[in-house]
Protein backbone atom coordinates (compact mmCIF):
# COMPACT_ATOMS: atom_id res chain seq x y z
CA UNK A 1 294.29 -58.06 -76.08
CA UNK A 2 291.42 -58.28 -73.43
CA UNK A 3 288.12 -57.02 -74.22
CA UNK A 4 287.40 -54.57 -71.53
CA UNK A 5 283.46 -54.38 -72.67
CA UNK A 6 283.38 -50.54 -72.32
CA UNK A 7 281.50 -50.39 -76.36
CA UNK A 8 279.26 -52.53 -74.71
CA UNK A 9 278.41 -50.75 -71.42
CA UNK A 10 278.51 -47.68 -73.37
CA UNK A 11 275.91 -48.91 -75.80
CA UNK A 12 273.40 -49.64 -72.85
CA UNK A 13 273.68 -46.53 -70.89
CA UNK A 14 273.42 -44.65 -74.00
CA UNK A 15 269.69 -46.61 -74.72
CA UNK A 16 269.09 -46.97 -70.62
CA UNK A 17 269.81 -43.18 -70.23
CA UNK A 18 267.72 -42.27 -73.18
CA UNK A 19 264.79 -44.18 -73.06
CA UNK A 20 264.55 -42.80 -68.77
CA UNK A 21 264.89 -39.65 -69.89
CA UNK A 22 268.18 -38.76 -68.60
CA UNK A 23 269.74 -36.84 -71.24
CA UNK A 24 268.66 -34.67 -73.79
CA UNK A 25 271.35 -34.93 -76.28
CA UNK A 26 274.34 -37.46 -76.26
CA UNK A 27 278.01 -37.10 -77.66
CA UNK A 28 279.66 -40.12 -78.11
CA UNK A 29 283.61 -39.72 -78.80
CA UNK A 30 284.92 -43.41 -79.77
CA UNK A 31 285.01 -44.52 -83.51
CA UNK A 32 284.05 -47.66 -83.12
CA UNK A 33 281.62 -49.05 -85.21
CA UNK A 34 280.04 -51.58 -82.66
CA UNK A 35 278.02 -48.09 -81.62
CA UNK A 36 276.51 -48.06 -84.70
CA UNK A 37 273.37 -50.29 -83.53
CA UNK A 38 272.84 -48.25 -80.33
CA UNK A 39 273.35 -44.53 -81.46
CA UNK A 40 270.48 -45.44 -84.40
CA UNK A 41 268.50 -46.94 -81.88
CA UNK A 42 268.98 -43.40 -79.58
CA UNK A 43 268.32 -41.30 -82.78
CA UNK A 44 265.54 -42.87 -84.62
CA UNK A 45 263.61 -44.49 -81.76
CA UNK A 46 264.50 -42.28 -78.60
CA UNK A 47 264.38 -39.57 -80.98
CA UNK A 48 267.11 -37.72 -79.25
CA UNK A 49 270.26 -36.36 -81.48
CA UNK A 50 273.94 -38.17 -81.12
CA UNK A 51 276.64 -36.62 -81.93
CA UNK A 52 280.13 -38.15 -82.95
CA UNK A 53 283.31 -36.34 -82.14
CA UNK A 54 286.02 -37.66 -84.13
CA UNK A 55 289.15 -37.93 -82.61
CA UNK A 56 290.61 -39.57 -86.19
CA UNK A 57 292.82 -37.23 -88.71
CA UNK A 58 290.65 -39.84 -91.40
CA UNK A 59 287.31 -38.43 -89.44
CA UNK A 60 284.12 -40.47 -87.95
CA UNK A 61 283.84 -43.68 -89.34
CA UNK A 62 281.22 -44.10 -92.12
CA UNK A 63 278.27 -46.40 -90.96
CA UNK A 64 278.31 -43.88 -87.34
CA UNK A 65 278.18 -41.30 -90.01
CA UNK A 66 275.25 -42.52 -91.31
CA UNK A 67 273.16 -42.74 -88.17
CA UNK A 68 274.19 -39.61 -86.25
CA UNK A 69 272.66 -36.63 -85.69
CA UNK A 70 275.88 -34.21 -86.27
CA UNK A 71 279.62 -35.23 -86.39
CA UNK A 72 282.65 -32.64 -85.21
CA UNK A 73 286.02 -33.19 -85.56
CA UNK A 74 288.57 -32.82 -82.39
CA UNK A 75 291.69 -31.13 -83.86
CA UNK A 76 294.97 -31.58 -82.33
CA UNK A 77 294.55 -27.34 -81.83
CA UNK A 78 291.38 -27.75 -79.93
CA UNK A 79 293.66 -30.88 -77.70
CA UNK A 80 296.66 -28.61 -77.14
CA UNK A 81 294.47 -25.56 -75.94
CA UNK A 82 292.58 -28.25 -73.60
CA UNK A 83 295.85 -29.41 -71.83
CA UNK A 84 296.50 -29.04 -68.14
CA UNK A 85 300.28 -26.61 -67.68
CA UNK A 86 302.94 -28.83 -67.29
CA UNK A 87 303.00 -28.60 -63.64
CA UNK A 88 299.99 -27.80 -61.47
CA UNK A 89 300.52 -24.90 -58.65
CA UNK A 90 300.14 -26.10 -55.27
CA UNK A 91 300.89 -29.69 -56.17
CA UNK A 92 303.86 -31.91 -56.74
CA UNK A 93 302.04 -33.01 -60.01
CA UNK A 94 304.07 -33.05 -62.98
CA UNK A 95 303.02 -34.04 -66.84
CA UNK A 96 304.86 -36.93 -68.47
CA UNK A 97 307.66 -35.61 -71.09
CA UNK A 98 305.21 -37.81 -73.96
CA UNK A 99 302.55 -35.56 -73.23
């Protein structure tokens, strides 16, 4: 596998953005624990809240437990009701069968 560095640009928009004021509340969505460092940096230094949605039936890992603000959970109902229809009008546009 090739490391993309998205944690990584991630983590320093999150801090850039926050420390100039850009946002008044972040959500981050990925589990990964290399955003543990930079969300505790947003919450108990920038003082702003984080907030983890879970995308994981096991739920938000532990240590980004432990230094966000709030954690949700995305359930697969909230997913389904979020989907596009299977083919858009006006368009040739069709949604893979594995969708």
């Amino acid at each position: 596998m090739e490391e993309k560095g998205l944690d990584v640009n991630l983590a320093n928009h999150l801090i850039k953005d926050g420390w100039a004021g850009r946002y008044e509340a972040a959500v981050v969505i990925p589990n990964d624990t290399d955003l543990v460092e930079p969300i505790r940096i947003v919450v108990q230094e920038l003082k702003k809240p984080v907030t983890i949605l879970s995308p994981s039936s096991f739920g938000a890992a532990k240590p980004l437990v432990s230094v966000s603000t709030h954690v949700r959970h995305i359930h697969a109902a909230h997913l389904k009701t979020s989907l596009f229809p299977d083919t858009l009008s006006a368009t040739t546009i069709t949604k893979p069968a594995g969708w």
